[in-house]
PDB file of N, CA and C in Angstrom:
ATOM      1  N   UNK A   1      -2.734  -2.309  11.038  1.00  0.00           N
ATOM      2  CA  UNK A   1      -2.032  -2.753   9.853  1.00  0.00           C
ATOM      3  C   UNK A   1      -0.538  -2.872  10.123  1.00  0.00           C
ATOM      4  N   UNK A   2       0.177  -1.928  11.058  1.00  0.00           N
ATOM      5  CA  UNK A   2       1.710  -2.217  11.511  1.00  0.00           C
ATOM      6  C   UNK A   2       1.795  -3.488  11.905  1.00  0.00           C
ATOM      7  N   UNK A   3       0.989  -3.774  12.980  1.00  0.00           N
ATOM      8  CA  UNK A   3       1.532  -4.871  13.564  1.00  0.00           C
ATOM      9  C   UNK A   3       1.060  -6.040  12.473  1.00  0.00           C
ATOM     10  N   UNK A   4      -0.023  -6.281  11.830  1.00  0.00           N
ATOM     11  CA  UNK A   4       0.059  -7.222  10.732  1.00  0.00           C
ATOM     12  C   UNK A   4       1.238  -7.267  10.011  1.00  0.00           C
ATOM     13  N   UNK A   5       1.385  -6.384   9.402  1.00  0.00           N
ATOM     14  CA  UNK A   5       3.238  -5.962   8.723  1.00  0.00           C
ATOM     15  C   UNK A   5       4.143  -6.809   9.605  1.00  0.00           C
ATOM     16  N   UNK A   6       4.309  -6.190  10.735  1.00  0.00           N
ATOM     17  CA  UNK A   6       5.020  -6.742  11.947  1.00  0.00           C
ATOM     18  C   UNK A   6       5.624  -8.021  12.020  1.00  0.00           C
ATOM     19  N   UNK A   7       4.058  -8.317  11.995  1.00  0.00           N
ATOM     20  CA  UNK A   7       3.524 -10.218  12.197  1.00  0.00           C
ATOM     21  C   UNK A   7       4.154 -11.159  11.102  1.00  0.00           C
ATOM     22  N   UNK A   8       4.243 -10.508   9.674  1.00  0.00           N
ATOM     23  CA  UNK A   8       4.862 -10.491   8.145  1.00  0.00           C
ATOM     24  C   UNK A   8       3.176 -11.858   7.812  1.00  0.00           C
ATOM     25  N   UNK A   9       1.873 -10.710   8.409  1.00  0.00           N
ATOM     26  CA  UNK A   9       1.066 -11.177   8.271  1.00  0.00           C
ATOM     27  C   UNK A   9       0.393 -10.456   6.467  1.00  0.00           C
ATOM     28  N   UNK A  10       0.799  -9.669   6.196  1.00  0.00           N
ATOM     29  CA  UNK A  10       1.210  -8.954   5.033  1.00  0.00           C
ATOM     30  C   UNK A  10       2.484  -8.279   4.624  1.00  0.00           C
ATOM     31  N   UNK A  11       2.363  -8.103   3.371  1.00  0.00           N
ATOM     32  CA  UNK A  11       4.223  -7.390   2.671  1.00  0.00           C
ATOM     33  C   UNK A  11       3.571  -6.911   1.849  1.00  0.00           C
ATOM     34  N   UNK A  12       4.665  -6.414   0.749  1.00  0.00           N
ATOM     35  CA  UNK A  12       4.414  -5.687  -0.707  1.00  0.00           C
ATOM     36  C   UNK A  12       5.297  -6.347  -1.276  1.00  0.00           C
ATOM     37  N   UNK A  13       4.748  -6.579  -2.728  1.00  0.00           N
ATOM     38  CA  UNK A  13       5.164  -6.892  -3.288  1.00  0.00           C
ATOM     39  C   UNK A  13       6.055  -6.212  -4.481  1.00  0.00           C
ATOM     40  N   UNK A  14       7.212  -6.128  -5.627  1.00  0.00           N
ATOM     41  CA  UNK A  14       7.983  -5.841  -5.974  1.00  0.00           C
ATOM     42  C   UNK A  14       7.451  -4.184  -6.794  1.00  0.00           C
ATOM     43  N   UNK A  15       6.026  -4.429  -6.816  1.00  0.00           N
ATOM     44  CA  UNK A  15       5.380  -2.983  -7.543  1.00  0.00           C
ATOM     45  C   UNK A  15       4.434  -2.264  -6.368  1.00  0.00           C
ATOM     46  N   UNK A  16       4.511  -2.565  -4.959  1.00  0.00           N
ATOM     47  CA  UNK A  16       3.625  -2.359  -4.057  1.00  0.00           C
ATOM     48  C   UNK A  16       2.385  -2.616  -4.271  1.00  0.00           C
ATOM     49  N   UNK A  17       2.185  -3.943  -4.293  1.00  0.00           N
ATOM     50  CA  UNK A  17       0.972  -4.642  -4.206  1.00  0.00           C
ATOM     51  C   UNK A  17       0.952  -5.218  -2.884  1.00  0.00           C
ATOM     52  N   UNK A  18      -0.041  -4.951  -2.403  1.00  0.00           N
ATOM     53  CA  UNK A  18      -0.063  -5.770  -0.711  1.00  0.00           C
ATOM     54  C   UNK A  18      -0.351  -7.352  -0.743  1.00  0.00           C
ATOM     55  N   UNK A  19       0.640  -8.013   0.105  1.00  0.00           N
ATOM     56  CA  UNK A  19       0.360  -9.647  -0.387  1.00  0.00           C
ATOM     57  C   UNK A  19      -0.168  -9.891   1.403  1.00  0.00           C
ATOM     58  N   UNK A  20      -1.602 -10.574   1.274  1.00  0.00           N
ATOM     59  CA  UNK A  20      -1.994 -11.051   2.324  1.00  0.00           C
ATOM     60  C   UNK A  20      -1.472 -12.584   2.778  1.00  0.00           C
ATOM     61  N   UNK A  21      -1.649 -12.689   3.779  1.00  0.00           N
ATOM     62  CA  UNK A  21      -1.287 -14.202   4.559  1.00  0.00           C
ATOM     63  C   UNK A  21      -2.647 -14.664   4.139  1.00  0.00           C
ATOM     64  N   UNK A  22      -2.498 -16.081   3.792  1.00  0.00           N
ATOM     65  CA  UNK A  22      -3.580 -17.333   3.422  1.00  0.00           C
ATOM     66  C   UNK A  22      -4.245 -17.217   4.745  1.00  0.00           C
ATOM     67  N   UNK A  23      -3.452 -17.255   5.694  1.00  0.00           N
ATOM     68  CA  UNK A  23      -4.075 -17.328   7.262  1.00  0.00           C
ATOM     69  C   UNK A  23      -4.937 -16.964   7.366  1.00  0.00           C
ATOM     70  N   UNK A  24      -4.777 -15.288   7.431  1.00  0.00           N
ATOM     71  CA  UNK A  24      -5.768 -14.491   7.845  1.00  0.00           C
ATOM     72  C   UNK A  24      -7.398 -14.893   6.800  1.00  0.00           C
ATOM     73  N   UNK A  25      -8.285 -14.901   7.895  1.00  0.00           N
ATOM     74  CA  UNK A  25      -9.744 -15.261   7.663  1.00  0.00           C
ATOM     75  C   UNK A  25     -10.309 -14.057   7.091  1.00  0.00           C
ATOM     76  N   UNK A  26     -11.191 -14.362   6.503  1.00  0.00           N
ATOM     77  CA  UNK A  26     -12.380 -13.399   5.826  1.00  0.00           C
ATOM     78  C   UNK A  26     -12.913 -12.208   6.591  1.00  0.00           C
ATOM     79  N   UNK A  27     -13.095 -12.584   7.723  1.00  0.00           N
ATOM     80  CA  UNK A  27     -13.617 -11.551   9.005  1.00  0.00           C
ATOM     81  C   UNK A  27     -12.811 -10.472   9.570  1.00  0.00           C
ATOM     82  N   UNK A  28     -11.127 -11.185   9.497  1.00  0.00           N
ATOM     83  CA  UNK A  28     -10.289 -10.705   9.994  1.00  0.00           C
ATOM     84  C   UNK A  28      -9.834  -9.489   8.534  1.00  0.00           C
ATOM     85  N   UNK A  29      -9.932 -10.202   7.294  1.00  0.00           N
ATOM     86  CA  UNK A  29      -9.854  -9.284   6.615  1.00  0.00           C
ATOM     87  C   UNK A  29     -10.375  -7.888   5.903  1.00  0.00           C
ATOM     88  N   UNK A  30     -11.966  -8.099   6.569  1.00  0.00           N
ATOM     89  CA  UNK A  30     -12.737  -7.549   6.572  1.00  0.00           C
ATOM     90  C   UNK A  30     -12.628  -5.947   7.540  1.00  0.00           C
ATOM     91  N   UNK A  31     -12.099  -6.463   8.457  1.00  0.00           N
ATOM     92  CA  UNK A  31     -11.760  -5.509   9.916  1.00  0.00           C
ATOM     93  C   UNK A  31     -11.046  -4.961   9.879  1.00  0.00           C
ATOM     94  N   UNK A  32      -9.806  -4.704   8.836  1.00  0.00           N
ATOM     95  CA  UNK A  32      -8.512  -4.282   8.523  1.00  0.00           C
ATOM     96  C   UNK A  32      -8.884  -3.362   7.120  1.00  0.00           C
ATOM     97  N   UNK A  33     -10.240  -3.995   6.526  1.00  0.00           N
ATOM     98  CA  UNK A  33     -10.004  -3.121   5.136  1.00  0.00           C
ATOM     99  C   UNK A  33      -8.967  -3.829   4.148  1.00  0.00           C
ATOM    100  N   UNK A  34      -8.698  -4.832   4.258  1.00  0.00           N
ATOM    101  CA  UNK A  34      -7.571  -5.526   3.358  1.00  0.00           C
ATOM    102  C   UNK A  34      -8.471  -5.957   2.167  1.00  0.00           C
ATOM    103  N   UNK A  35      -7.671  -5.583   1.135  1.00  0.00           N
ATOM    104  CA  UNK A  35      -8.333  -6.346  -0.669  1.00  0.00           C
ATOM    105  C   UNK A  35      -7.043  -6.206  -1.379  1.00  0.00           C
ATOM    106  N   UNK A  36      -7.063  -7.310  -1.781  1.00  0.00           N
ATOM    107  CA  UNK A  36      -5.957  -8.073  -2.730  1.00  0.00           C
ATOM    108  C   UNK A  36      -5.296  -6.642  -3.706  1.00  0.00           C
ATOM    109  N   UNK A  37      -6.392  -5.641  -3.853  1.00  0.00           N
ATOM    110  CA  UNK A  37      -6.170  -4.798  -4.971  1.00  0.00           C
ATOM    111  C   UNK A  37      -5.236  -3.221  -4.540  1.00  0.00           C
ATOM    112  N   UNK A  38      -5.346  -3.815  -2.840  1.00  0.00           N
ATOM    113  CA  UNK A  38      -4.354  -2.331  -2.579  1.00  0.00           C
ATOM    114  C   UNK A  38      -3.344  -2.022  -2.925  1.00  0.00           C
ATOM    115  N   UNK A  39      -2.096  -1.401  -2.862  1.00  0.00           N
ATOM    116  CA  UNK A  39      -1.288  -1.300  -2.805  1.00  0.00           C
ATOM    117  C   UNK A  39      -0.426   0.043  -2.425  1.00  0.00           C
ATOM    118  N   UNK A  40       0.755   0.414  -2.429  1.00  0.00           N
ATOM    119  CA  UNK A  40       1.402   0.981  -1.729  1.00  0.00           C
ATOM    120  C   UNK A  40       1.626   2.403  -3.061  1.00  0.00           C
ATOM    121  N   UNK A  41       1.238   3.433  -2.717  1.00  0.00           N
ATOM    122  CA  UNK A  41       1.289   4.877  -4.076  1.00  0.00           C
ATOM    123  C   UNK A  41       2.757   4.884  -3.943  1.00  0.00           C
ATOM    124  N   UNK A  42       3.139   5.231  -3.254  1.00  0.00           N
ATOM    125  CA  UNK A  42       5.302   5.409  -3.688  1.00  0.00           C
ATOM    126  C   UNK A  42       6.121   4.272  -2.945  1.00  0.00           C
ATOM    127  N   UNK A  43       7.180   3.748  -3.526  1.00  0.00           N
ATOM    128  CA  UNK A  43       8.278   3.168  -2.337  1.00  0.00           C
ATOM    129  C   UNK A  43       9.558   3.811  -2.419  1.00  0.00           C
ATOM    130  N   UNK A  44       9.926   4.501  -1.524  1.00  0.00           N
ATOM    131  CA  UNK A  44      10.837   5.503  -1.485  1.00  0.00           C
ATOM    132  C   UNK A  44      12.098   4.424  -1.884  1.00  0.00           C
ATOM    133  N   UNK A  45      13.040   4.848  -2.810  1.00  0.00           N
ATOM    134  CA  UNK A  45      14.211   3.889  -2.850  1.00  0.00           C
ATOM    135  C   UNK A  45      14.939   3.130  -1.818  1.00  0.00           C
ATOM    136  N   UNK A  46      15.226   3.673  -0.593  1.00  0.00           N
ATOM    137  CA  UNK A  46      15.735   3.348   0.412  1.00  0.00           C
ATOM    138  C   UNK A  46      15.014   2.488   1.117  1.00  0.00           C
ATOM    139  N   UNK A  47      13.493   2.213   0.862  1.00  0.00           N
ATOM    140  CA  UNK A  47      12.599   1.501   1.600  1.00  0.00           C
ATOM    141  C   UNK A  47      12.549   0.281   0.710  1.00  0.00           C
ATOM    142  N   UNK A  48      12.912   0.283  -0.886  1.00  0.00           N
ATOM    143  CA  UNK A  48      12.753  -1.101  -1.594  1.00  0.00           C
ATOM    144  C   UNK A  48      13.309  -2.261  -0.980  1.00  0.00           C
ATOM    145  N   UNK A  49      14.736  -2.187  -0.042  1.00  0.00           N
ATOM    146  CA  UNK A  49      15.702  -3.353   0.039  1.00  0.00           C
ATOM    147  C   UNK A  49      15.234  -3.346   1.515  1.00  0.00           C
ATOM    148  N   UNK A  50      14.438  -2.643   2.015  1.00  0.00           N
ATOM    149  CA  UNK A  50      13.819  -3.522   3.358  1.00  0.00           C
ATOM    150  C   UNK A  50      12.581  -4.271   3.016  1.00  0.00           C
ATOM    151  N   UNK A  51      12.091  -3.656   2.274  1.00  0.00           N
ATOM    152  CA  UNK A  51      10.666  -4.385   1.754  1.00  0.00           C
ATOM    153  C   UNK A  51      10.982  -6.089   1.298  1.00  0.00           C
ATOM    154  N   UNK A  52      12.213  -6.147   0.520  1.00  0.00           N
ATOM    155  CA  UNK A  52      12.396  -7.072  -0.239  1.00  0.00           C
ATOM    156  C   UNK A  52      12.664  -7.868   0.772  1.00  0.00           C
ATOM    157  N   UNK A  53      13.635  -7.621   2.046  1.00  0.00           N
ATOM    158  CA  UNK A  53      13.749  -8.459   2.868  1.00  0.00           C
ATOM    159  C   UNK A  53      12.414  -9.121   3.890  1.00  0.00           C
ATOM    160  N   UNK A  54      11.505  -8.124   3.384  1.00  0.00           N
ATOM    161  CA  UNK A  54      10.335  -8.622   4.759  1.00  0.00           C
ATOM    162  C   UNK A  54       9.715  -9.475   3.331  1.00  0.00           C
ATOM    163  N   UNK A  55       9.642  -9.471   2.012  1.00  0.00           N
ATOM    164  CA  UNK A  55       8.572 -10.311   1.323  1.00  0.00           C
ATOM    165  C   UNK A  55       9.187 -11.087   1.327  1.00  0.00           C
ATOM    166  N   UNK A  56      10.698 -11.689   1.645  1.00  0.00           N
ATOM    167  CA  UNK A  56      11.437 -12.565   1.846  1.00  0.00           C
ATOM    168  C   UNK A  56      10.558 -13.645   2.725  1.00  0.00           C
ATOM    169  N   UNK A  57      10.786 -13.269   4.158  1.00  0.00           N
ATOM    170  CA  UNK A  57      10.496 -13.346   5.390  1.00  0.00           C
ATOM    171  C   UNK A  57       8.688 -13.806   5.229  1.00  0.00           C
ATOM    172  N   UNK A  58       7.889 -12.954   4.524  1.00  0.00           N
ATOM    173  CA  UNK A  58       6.660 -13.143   4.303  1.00  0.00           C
ATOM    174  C   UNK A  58       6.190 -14.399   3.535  1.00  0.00           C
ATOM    175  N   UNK A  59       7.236 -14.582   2.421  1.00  0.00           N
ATOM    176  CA  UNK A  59       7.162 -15.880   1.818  1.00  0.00           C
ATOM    177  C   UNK A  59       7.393 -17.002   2.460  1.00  0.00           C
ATOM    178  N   UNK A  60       8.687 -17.084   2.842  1.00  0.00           N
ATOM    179  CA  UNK A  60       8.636 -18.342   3.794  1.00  0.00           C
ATOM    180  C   UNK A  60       7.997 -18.881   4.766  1.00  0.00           C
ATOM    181  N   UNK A  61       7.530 -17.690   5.601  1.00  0.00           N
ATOM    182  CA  UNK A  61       6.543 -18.466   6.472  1.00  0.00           C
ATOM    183  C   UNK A  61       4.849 -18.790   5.516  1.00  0.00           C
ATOM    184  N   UNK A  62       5.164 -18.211   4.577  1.00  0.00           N
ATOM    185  CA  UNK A  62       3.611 -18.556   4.185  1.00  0.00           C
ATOM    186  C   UNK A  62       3.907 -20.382   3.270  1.00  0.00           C
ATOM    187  N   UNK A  63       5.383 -20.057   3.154  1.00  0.00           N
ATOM    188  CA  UNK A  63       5.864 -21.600   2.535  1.00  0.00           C
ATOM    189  C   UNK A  63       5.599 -22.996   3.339  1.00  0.00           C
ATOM    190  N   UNK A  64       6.355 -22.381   5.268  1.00  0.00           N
ATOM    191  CA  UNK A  64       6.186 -22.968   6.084  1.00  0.00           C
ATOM    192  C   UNK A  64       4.451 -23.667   6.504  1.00  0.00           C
ATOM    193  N   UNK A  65       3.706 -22.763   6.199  1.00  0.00           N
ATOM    194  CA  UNK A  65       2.209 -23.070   6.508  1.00  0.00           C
ATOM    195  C   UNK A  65       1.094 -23.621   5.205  1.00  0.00           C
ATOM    196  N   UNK A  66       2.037 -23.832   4.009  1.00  0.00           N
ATOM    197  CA  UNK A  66       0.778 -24.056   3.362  1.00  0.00           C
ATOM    198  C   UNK A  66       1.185 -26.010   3.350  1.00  0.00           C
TER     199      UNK A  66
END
């Protein structure tokens, strides 16, 4: 799951909701345990304004590919 993160093959979103990449396939999501419905139990304050920068980062390339 890091390196998916990594990849900004997933982020969180502004309430820690995990936002998947369109990319990633059914199989692949399957193998990871990924569902639309996870999300993140705390975001420590100091971790919000990096987050925001990777759903940044996560959006655009998902902008770039659709």
């Amino acid at each position: 799951l890091d390196r998916l993160f990594d990849r900004c093959l997933i982020s969180f979103d502004e309430k820690g909701k995990v936002l998947i990449a369109r990319r990633l396939d059914p199989m692949t999501r399957e193998h990871f345990g990924l569902s639309s419905s996870m999300r993140l139990r705390f975001v420590p304050e100091q971790t919000e304004k990096y987050l925001a920068r990777h759903r940044k980062a996560f959006r655009e390339r998902e902008a770039v590919r659709a």
